[in-house]
C-alpha atoms as a PDB file:
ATOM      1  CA  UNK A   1     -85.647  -8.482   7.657  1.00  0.00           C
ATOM      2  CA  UNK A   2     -83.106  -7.085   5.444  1.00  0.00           C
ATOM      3  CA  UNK A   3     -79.729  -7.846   6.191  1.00  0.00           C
ATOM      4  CA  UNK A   4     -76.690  -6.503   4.075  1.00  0.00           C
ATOM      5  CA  UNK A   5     -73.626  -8.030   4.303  1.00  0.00           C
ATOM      6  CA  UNK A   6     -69.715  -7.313   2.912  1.00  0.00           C
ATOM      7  CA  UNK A   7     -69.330  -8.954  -0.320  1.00  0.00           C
ATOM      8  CA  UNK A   8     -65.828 -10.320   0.478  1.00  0.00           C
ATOM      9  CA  UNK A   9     -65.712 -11.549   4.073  1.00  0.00           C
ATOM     10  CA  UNK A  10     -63.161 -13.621   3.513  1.00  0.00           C
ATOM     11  CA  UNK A  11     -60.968  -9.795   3.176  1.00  0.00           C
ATOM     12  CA  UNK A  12     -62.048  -9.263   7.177  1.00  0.00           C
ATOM     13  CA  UNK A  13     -59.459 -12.128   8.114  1.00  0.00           C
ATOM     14  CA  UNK A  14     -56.397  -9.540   7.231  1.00  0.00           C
ATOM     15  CA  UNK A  15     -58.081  -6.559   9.015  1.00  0.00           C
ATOM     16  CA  UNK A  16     -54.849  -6.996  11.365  1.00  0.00           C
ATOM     17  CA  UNK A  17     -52.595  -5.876   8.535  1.00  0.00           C
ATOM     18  CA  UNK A  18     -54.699  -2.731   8.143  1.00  0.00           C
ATOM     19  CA  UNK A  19     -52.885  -0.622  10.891  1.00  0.00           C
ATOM     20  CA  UNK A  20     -49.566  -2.177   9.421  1.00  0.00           C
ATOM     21  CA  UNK A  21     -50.224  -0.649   6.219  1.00  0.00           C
ATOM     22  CA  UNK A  22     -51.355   2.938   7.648  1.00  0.00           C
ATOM     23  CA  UNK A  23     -48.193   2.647  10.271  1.00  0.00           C
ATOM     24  CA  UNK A  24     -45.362   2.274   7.071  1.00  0.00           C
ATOM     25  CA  UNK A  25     -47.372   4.985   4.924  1.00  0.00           C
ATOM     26  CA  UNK A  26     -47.352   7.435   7.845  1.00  0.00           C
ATOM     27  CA  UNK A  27     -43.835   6.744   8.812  1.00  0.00           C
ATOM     28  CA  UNK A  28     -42.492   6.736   5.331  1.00  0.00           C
ATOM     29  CA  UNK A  29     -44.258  10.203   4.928  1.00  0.00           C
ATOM     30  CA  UNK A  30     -42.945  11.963   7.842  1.00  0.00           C
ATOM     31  CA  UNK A  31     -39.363   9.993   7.538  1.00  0.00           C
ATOM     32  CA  UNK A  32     -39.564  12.026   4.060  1.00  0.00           C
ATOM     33  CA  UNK A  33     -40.236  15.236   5.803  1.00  0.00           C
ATOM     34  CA  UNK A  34     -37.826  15.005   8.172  1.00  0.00           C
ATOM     35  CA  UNK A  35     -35.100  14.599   5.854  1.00  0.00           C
ATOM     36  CA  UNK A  36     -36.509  17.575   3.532  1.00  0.00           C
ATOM     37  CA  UNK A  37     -34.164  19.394   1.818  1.00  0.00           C
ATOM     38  CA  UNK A  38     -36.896  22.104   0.724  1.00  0.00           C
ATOM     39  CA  UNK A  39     -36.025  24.820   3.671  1.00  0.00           C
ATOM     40  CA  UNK A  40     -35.271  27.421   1.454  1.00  0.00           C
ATOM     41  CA  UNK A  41     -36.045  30.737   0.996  1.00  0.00           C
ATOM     42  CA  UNK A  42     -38.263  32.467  -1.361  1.00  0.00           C
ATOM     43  CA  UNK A  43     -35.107  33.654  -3.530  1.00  0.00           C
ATOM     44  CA  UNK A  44     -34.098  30.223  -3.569  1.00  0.00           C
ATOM     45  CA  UNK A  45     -30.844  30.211  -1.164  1.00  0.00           C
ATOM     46  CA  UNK A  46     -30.122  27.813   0.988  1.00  0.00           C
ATOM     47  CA  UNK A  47     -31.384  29.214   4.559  1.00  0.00           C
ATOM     48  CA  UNK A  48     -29.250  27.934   7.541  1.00  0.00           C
ATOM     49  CA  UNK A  49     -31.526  26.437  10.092  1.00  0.00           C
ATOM     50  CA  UNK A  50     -31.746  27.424  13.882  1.00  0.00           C
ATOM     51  CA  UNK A  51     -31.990  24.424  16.256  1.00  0.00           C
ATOM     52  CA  UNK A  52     -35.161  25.119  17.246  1.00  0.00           C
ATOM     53  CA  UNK A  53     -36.048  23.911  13.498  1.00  0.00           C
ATOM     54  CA  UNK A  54     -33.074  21.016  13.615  1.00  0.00           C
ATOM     55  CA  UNK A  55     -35.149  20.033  16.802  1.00  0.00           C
ATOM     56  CA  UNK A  56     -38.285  20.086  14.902  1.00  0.00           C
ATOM     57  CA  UNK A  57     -37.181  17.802  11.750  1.00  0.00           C
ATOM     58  CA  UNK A  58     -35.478  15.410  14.189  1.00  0.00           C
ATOM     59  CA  UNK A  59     -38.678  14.670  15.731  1.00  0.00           C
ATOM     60  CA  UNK A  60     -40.269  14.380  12.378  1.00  0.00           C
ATOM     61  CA  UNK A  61     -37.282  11.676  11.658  1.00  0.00           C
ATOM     62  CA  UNK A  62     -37.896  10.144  15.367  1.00  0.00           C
ATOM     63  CA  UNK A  63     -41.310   9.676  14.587  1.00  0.00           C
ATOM     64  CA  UNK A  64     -41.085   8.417  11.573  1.00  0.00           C
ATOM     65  CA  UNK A  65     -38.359   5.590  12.819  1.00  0.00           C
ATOM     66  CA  UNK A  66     -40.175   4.794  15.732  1.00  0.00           C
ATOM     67  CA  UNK A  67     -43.672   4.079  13.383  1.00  0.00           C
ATOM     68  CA  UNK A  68     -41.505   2.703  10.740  1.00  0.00           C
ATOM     69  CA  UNK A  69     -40.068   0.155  13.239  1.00  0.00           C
ATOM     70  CA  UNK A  70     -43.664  -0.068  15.206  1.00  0.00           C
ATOM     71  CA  UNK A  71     -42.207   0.959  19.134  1.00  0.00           C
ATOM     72  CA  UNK A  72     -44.271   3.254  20.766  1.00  0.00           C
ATOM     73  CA  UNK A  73     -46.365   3.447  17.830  1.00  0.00           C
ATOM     74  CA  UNK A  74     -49.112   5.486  19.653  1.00  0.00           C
ATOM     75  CA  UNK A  75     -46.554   8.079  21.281  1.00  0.00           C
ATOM     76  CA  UNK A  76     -44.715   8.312  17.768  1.00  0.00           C
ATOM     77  CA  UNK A  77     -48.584   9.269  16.614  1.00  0.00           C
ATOM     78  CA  UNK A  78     -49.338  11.608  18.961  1.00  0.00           C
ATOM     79  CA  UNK A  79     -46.023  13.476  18.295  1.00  0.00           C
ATOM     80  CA  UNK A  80     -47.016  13.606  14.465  1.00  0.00           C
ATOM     81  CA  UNK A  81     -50.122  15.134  15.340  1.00  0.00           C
ATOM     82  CA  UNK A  82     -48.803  17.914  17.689  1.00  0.00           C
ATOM     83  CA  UNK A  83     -46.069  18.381  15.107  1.00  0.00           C
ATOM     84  CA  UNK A  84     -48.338  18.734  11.874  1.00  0.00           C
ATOM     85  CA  UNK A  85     -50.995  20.598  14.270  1.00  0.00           C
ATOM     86  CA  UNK A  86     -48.224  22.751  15.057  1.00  0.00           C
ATOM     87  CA  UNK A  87     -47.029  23.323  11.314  1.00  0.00           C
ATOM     88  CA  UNK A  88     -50.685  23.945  10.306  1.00  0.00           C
ATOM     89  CA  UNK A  89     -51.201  26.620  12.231  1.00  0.00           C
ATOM     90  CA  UNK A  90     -47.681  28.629  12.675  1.00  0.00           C
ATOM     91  CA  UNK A  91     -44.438  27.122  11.320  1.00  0.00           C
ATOM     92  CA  UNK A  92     -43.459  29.540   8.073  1.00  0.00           C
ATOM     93  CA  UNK A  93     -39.730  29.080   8.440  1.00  0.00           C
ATOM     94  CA  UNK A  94     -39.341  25.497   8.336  1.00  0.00           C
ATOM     95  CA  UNK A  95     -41.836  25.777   5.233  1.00  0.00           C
ATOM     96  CA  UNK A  96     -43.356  21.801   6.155  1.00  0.00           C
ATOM     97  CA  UNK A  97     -46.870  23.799   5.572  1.00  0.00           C
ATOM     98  CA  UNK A  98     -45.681  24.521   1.853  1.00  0.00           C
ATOM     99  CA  UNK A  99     -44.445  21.170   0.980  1.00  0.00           C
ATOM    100  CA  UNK A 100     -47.811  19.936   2.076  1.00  0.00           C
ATOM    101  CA  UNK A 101     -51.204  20.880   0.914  1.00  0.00           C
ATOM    102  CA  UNK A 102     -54.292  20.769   3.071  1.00  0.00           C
ATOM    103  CA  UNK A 103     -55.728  17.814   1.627  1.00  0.00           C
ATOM    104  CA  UNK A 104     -52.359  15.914   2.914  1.00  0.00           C
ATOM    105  CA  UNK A 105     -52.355  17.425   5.759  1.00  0.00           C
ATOM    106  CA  UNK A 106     -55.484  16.539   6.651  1.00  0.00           C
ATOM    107  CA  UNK A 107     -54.875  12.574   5.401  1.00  0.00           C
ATOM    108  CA  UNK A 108     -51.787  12.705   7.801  1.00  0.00           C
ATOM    109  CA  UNK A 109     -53.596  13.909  10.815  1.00  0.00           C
ATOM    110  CA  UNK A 110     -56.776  11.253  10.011  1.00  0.00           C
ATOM    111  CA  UNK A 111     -53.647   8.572   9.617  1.00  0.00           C
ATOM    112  CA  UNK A 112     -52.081   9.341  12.963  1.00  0.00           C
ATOM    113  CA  UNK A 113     -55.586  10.269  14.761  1.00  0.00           C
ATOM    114  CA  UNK A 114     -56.211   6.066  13.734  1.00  0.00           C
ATOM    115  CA  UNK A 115     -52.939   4.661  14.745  1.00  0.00           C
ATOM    116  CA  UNK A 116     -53.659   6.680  18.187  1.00  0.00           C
ATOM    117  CA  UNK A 117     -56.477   4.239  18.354  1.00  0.00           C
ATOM    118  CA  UNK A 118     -56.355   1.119  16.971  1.00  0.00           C
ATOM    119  CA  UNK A 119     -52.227   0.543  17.775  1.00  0.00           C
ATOM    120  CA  UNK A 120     -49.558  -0.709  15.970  1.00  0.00           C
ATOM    121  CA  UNK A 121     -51.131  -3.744  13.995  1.00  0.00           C
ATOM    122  CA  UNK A 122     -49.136  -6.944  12.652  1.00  0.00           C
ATOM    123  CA  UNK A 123     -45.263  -6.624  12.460  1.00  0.00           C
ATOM    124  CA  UNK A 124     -44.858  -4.788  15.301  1.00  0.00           C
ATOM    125  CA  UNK A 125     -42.975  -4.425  18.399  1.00  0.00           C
ATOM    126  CA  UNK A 126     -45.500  -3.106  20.392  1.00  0.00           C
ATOM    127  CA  UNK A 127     -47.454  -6.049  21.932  1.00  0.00           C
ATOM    128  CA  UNK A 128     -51.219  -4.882  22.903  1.00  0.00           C
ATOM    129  CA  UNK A 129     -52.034  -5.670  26.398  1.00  0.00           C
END
């Protein structure tokens, strides 16, 4: 019988890093679209936000702490995914959809979908059960 196995298994004893790493990439991300300064319009003037859209990048920056930090890593992911599911398909004034392409988009989502999953990882404050 054929039997393939990984060529470094010694690499499998840090898989609990792995979440770690997607956690601070994820967090660092939406920390950086939170504190955006690219809101403007298409004349290039500075467009005065409604609160509704202060709201909306002060979850992106509440996410992004709480992911950084690693509390409530899963509800900080699940509020990046409604966020960017919710920038996908309508936000135009808040213009997250033109600082990101698709392609990151779609890495972000595939990021947070994990974390949703697999928790917090080494580091962390969340403790799994």
């Amino acid at each position: 019988m054929l039997s393939i196995v990984t060529p470094f298994p010694f690499l499998l004893d840090f898989s609990f890093f792995a979440p770690l790493l997607l956690r601070l990439t994820l967090g660092i991300y939406v920390l950086a679209i939170g504190f955006s300064a690219k809101h403007k319009a298409d004349v290039e003037i500075p467009v005065e936000l409604s609160p509704l859209h202060v709201a909306y990048r002060a979850l992106f920056i509440a996410a992004g702490i709480s992911l950084i930090i690693g509390i409530y890593t899963q509800i900080g992911a699940i509020v990046v995914v409604v966020l960017l599911m919710i920038a996908g398909i309508s936000d135009k004034r808040a213009r997250i959809t033109t600082e990101l392409n698709r392609a990151e988009l779609s890495l972000l989502l595939v990021i947070a979908l994990s974390l949703m999953i697999t928790g917090a990882g080494a580091f962390a404050l969340d403790l799994p059960l």
